[in-house]
Protein backbone atom coordinates (compact mmCIF):
# COMPACT_ATOMS: atom_id res chain seq x y z
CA UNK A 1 -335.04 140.19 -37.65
CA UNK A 2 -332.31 143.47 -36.69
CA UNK A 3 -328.54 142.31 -36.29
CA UNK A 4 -326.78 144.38 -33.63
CA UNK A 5 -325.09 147.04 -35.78
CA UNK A 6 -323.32 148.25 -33.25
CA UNK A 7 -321.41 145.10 -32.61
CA UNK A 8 -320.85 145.30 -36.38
CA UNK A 9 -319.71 148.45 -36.65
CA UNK A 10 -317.29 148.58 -33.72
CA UNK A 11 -313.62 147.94 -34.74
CA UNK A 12 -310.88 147.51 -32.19
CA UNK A 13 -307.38 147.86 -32.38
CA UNK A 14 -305.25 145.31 -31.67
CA UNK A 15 -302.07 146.75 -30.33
CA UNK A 16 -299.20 144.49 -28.42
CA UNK A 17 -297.50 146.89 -26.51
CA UNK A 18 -294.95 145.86 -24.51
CA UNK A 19 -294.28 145.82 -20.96
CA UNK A 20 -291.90 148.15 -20.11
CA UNK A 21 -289.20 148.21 -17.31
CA UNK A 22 -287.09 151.07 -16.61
CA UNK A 23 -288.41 152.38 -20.16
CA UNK A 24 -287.34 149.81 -22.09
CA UNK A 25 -289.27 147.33 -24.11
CA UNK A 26 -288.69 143.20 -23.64
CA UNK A 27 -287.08 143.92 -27.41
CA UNK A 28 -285.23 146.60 -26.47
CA UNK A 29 -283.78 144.72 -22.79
CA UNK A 30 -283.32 141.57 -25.18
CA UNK A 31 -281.13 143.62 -27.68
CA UNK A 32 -279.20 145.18 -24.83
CA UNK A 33 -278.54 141.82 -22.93
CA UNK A 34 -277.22 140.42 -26.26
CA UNK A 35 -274.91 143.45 -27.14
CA UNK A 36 -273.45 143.18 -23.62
CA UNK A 37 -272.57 139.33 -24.57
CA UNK A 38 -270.96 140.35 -27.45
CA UNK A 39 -268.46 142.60 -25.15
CA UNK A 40 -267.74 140.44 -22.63
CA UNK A 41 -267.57 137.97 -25.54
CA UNK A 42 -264.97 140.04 -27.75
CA UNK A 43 -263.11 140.39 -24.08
CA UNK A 44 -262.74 137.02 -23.05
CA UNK A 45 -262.09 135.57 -26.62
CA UNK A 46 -259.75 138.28 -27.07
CA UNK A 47 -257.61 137.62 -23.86
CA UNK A 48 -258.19 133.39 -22.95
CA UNK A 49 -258.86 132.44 -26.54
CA UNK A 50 -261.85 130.81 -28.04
CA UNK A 51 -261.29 127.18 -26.41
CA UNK A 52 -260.23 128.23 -23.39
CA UNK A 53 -263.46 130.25 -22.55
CA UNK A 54 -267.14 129.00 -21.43
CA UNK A 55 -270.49 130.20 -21.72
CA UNK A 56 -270.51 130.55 -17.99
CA UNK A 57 -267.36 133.20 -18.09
CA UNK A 58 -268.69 135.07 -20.92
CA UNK A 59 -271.61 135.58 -18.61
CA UNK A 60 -269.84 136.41 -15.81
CA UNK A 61 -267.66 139.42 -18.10
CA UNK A 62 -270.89 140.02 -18.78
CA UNK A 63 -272.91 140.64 -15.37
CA UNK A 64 -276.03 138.10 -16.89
CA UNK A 65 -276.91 134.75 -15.99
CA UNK A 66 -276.36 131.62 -18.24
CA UNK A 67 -280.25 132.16 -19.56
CA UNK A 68 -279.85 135.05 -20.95
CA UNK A 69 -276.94 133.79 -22.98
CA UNK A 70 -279.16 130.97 -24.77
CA UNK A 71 -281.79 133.43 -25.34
CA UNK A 72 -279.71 135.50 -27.70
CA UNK A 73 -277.22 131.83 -28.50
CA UNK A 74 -277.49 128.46 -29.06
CA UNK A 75 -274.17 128.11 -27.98
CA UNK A 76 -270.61 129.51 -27.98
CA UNK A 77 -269.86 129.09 -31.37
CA UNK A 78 -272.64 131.40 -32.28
CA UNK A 79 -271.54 133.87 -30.52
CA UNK A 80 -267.96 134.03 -31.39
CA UNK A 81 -269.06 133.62 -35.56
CA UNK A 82 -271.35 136.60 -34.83
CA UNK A 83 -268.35 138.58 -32.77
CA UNK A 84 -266.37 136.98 -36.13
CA UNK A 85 -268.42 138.81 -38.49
CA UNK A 86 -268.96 141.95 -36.27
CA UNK A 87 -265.04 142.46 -36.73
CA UNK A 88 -265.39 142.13 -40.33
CA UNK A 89 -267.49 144.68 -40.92
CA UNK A 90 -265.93 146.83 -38.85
């Protein structure tokens, strides 16, 4: 009885490559999406103060849609201890 060495023998790559749009990754557009919260966050913190501000007008300062904001955030908090700690280091 022959196996199939062939079948045996043949190896393939797994590779995830990622969909790009306008040359950018989903990583990359995810990274980018959450940097731009982090300005418009750092802006509207920085001028209404923290209670005074939404998640809806951080992502209006920030041209994105409400979606995008809990993909990067659970919620506002989050953002403002991560725009906390950004200043920190900085």
């Amino acid at each position: 009885m022959a196996t199939n060495d062939s079948t045996s023998k043949k190896k393939t790559k797994t590779v995830s490559k990622e969909r790009q749009f306008k040359g950018l990754s989903l990583s990359e557009r995810k990274e980018a999406r959450r940097e731009k919260l982090i300005e418009a966050g750092i802006a509207t913190y920085g001028t209404l103060g923290f209670f005074s501000v939404t998640v809806k007008d951080v992502c209006q300062e920030a041209k994105l849609t409400e979606r995008y904001f809990y993909e990067s955030f659970k919620k506002s908090e989050d953002l403002f201890q991560t725009i906390f700690l950004k200043m920190i280091e900085e």
